[in-house]
C-alpha atoms as a PDB file:
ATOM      1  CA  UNK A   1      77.250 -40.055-185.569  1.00  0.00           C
ATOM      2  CA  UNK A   2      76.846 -36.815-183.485  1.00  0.00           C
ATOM      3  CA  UNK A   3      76.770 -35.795-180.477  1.00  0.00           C
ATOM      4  CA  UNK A   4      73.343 -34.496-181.141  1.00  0.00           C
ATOM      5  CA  UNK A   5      72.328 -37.852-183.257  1.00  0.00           C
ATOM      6  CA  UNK A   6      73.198 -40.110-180.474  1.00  0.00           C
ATOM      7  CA  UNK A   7      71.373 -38.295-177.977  1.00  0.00           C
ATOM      8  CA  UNK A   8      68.293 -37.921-179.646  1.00  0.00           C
ATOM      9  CA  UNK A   9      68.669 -42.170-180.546  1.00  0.00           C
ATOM     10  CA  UNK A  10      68.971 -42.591-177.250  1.00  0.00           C
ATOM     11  CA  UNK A  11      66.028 -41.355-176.611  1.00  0.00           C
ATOM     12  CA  UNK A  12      63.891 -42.119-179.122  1.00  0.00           C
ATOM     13  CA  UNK A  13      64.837 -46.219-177.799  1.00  0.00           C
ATOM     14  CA  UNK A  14      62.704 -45.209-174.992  1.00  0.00           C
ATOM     15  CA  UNK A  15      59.643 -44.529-176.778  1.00  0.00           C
ATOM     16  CA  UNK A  16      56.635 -46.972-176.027  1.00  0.00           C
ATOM     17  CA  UNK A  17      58.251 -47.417-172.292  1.00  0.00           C
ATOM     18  CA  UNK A  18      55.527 -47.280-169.881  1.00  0.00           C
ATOM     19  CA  UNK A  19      54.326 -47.279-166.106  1.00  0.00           C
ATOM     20  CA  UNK A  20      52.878 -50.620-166.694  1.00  0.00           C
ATOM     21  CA  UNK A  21      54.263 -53.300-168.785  1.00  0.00           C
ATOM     22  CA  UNK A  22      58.294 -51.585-169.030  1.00  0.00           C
ATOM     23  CA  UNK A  23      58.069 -50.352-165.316  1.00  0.00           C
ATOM     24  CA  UNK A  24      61.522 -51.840-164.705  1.00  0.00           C
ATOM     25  CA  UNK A  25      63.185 -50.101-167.767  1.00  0.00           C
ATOM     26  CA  UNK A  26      61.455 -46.841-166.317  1.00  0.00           C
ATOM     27  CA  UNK A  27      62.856 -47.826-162.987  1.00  0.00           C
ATOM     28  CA  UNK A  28      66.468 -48.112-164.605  1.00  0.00           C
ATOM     29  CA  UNK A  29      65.535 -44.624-166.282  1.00  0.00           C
ATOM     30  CA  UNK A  30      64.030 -42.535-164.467  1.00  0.00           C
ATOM     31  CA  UNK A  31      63.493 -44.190-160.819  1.00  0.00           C
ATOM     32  CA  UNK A  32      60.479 -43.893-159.080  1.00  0.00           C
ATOM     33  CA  UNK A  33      59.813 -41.012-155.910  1.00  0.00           C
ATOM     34  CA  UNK A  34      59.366 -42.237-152.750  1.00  0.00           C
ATOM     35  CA  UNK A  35      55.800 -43.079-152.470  1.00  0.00           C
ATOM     36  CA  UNK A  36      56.773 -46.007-155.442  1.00  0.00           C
ATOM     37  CA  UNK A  37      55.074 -43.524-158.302  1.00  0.00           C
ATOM     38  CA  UNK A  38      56.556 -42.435-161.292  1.00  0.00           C
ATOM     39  CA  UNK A  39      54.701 -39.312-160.443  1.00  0.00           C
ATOM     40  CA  UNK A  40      52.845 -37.046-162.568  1.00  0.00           C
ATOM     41  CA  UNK A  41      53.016 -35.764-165.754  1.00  0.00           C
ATOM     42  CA  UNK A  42      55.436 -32.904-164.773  1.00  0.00           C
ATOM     43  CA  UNK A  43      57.151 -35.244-162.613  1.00  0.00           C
ATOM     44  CA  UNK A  44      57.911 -37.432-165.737  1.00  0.00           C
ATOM     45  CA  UNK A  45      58.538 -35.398-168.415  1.00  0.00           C
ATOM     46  CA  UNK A  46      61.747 -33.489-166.456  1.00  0.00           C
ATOM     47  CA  UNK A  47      62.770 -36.736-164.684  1.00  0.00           C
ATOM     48  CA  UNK A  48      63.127 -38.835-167.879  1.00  0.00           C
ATOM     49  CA  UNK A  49      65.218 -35.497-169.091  1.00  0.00           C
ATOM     50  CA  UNK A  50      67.263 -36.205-165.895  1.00  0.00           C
ATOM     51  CA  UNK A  51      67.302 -40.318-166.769  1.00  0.00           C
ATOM     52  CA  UNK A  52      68.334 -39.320-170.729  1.00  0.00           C
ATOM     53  CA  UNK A  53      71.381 -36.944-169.215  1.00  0.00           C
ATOM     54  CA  UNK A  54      72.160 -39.789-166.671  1.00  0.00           C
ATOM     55  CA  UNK A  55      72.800 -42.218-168.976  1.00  0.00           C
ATOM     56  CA  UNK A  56      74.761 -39.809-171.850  1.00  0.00           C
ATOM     57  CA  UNK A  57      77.001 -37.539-170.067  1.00  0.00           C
ATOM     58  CA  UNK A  58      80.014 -38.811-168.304  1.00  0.00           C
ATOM     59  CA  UNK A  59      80.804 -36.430-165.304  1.00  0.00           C
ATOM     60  CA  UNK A  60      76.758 -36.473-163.588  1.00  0.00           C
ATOM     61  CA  UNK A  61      76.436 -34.039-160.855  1.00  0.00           C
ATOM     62  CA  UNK A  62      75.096 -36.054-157.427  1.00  0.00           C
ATOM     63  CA  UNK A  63      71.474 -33.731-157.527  1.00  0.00           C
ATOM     64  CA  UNK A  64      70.903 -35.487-161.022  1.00  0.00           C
ATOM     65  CA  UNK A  65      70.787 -39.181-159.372  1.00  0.00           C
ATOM     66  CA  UNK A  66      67.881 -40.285-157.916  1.00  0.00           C
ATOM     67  CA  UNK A  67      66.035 -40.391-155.040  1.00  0.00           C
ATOM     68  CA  UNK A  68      63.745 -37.394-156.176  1.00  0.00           C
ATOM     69  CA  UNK A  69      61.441 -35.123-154.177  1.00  0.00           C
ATOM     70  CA  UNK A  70      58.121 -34.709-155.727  1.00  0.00           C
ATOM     71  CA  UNK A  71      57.736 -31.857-158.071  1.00  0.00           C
ATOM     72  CA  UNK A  72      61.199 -31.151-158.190  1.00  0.00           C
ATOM     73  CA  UNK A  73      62.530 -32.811-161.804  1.00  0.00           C
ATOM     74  CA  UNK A  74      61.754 -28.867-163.449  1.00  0.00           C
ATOM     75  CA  UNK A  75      64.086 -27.624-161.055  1.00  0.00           C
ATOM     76  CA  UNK A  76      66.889 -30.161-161.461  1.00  0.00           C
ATOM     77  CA  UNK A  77      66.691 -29.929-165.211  1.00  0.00           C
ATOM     78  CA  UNK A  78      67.215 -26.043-164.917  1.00  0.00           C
ATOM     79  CA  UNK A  79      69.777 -25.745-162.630  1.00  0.00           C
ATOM     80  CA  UNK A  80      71.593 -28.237-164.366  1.00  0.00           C
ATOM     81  CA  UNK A  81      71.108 -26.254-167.727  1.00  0.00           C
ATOM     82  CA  UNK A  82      71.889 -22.694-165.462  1.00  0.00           C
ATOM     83  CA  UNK A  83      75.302 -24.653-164.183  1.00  0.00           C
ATOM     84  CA  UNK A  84      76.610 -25.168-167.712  1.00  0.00           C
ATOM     85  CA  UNK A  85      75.969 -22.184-169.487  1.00  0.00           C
ATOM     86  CA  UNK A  86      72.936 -23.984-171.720  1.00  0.00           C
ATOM     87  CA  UNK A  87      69.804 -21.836-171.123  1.00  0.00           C
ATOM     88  CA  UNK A  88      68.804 -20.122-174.366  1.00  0.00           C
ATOM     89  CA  UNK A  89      65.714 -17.641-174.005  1.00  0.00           C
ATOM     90  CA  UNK A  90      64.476 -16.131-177.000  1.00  0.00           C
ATOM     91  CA  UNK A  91      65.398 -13.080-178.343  1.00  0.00           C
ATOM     92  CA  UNK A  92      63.520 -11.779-180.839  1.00  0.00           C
ATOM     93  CA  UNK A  93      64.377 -12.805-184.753  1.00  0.00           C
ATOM     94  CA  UNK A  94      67.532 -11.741-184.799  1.00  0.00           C
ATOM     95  CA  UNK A  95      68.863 -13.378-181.542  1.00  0.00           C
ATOM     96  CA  UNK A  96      69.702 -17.335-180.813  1.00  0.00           C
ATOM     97  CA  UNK A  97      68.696 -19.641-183.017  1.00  0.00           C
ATOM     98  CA  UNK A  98      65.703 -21.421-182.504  1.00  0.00           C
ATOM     99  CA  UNK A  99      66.199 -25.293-180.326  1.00  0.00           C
ATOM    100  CA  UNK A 100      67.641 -27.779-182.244  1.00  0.00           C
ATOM    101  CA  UNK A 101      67.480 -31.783-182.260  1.00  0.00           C
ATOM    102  CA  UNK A 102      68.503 -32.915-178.543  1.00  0.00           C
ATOM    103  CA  UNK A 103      67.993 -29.528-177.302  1.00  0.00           C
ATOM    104  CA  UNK A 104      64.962 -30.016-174.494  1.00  0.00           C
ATOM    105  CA  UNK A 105      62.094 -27.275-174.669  1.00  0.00           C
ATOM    106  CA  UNK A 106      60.754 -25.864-171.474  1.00  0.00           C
ATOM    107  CA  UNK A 107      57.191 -24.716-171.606  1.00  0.00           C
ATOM    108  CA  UNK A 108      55.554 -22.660-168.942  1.00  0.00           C
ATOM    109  CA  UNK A 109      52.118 -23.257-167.910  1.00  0.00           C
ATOM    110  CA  UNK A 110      49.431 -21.883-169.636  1.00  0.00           C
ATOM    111  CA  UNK A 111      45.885 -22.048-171.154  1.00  0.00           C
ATOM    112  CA  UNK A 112      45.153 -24.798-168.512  1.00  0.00           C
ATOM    113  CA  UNK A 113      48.065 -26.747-169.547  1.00  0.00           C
ATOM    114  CA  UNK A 114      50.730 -27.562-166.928  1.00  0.00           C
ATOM    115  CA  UNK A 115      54.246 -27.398-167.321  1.00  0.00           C
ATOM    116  CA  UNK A 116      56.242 -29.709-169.468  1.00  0.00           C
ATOM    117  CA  UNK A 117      59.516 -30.483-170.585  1.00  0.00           C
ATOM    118  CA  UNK A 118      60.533 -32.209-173.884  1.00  0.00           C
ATOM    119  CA  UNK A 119      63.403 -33.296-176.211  1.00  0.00           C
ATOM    120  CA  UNK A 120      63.653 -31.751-179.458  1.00  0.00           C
ATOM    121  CA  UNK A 121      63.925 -34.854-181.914  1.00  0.00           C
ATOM    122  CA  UNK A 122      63.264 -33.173-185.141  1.00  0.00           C
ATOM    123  CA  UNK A 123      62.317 -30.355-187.043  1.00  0.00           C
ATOM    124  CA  UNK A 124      60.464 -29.171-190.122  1.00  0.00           C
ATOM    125  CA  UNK A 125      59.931 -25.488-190.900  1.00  0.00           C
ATOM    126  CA  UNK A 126      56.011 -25.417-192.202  1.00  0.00           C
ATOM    127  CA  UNK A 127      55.641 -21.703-192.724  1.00  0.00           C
ATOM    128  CA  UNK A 128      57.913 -18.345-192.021  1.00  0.00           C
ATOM    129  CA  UNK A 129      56.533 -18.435-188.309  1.00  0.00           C
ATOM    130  CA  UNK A 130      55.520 -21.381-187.699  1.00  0.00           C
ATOM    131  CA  UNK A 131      57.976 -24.536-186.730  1.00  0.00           C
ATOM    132  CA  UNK A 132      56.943 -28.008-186.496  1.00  0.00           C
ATOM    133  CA  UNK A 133      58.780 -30.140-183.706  1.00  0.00           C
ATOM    134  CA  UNK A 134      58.457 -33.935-183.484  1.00  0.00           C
ATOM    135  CA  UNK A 135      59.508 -34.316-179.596  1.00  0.00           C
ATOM    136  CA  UNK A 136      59.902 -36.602-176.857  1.00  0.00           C
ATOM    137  CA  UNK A 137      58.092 -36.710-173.970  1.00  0.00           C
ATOM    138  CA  UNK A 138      57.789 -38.001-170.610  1.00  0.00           C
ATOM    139  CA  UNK A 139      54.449 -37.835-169.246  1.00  0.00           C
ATOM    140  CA  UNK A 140      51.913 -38.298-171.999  1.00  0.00           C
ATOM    141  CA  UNK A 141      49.315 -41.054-170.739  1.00  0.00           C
ATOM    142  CA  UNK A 142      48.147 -44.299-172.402  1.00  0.00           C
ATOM    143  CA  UNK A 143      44.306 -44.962-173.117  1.00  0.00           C
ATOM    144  CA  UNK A 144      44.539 -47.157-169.578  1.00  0.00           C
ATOM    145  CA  UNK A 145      46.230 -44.301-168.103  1.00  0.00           C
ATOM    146  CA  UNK A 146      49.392 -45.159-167.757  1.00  0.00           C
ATOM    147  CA  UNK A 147      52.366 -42.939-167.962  1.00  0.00           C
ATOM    148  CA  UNK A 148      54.355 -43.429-170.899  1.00  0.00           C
ATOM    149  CA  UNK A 149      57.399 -42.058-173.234  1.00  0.00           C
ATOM    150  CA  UNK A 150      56.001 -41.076-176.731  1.00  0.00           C
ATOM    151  CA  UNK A 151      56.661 -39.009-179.941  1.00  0.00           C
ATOM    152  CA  UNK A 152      54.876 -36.234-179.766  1.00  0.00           C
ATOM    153  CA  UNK A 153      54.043 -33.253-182.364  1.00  0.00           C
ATOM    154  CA  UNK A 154      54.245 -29.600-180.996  1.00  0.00           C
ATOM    155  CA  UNK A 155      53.903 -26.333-183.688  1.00  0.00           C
ATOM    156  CA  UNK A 156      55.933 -23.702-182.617  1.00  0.00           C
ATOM    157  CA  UNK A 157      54.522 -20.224-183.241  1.00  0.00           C
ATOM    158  CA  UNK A 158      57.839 -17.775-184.019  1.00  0.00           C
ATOM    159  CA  UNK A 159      57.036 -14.124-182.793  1.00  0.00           C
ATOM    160  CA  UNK A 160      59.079 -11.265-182.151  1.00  0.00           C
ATOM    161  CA  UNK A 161      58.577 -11.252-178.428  1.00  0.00           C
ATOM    162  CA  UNK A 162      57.605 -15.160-177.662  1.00  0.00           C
ATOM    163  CA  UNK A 163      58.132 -18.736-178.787  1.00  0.00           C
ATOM    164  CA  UNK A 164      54.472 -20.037-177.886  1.00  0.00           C
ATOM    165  CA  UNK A 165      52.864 -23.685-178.253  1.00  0.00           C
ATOM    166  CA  UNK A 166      49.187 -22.754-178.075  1.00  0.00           C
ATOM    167  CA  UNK A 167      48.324 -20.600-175.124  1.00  0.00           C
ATOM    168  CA  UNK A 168      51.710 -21.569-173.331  1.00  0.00           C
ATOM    169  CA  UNK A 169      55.553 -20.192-173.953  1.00  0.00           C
ATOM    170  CA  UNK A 170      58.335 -21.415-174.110  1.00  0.00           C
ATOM    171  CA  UNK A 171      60.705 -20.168-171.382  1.00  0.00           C
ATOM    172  CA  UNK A 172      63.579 -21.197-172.273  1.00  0.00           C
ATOM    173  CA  UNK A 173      65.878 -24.201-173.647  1.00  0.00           C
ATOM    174  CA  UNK A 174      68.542 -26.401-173.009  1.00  0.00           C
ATOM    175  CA  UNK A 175      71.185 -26.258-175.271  1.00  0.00           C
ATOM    176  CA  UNK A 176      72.765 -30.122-175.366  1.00  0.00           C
ATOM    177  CA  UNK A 177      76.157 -29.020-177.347  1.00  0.00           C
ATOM    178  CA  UNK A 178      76.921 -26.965-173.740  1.00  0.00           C
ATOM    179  CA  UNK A 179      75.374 -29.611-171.774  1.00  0.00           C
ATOM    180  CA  UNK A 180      78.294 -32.147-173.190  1.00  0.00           C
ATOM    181  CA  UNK A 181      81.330 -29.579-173.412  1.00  0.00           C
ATOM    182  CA  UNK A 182      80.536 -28.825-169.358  1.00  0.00           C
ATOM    183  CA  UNK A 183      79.178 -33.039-168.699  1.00  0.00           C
ATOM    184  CA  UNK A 184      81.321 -34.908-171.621  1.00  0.00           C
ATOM    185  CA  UNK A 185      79.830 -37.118-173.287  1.00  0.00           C
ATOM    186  CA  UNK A 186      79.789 -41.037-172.732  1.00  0.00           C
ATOM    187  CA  UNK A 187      81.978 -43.075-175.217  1.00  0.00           C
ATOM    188  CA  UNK A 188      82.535 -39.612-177.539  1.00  0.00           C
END
């Protein structure tokens, strides 16, 4: 199994976790801030990045352990990312390749939609601009409202200028095979 593969089963266990009925495994996850909330959606979705990276890499810098400061799990994630050499931006269709399985997608905000976070899990190419990413998220919430990690489906529009979801970008990602030649990966 890769790298890449284990990651991405590591995170898909988490799917179905939620604020409510798997608080604790959250709790082991992702921790909760300091007002006992797992926060808000953006909250989530970059802390359970954090939580995933926690538990795979071996060398964890101290700003990736918990306690958190509300709102600040987009900034940890990118730092992190800036540390290691694993930002990609796009650069037209001749630059980078596109994110790959593991690889977490940063979205800015747009079309009323806040900013979010997710892990690549898979991929399917369902037209010559348009790619299809199954993804896991932090964030999403329940019917009762309760946070929880889910699959999720996001198209990815391929232009010359922008990667978009919908009305919002995508700023950059996180490339996981430099996350784990700067972090090392657990049992590898």
């Amino acid at each position: 199994m890769t790298p890449r593969d284990s990651f991405c089963s590591l995170a898909l266990s988490s799917v179905g976790w939620t604020a409510g009925d798997t608080g604790p495994l959250l709790d082991a996850l992702i921790g909760r801030l300091p007002d006992g909330t797992f926060g808000d959606r953006e909250s989530l979705c970059a802390r359970f990045v954090v939580g995933l990276w926690r538990r795979f890499f071996s060398r964890v810098p101290s700003y990736l352990e918990p306690p958190y400061q509300v709102g600040s799990g987009l900034r940890i994630v990118r730092h992190a990312a800036l540390q290691y050499g694993a930002a990609r931006v796009w650069s037209g269709l001749s630059g980078p390749a596109l994110p790959l399985p593991g690889d977490v997608v940063h979205l800015r905000a747009g079309g009323g939609e806040p900013e979010h976070v997710f892990v690549a899990y898979s991929t399917q190419q369902t037209s010559s601009d348009v790619i299809t990413y199954s993804a896991i998220c932090g964030g999403e919430r329940t019917v009762w409202g309760a946070e929880t990690i889910s699959v999720e489906r996001y198209a990815l529009s391929v232009g010359t200028q922008q990667l978009s979801v919908g009305a919002r970008v995508v700023a950059e990602w996180y490339d996981l095979d430099a996350l784990a030649a700067g972090l090392g990966v657990k049992n590898a």
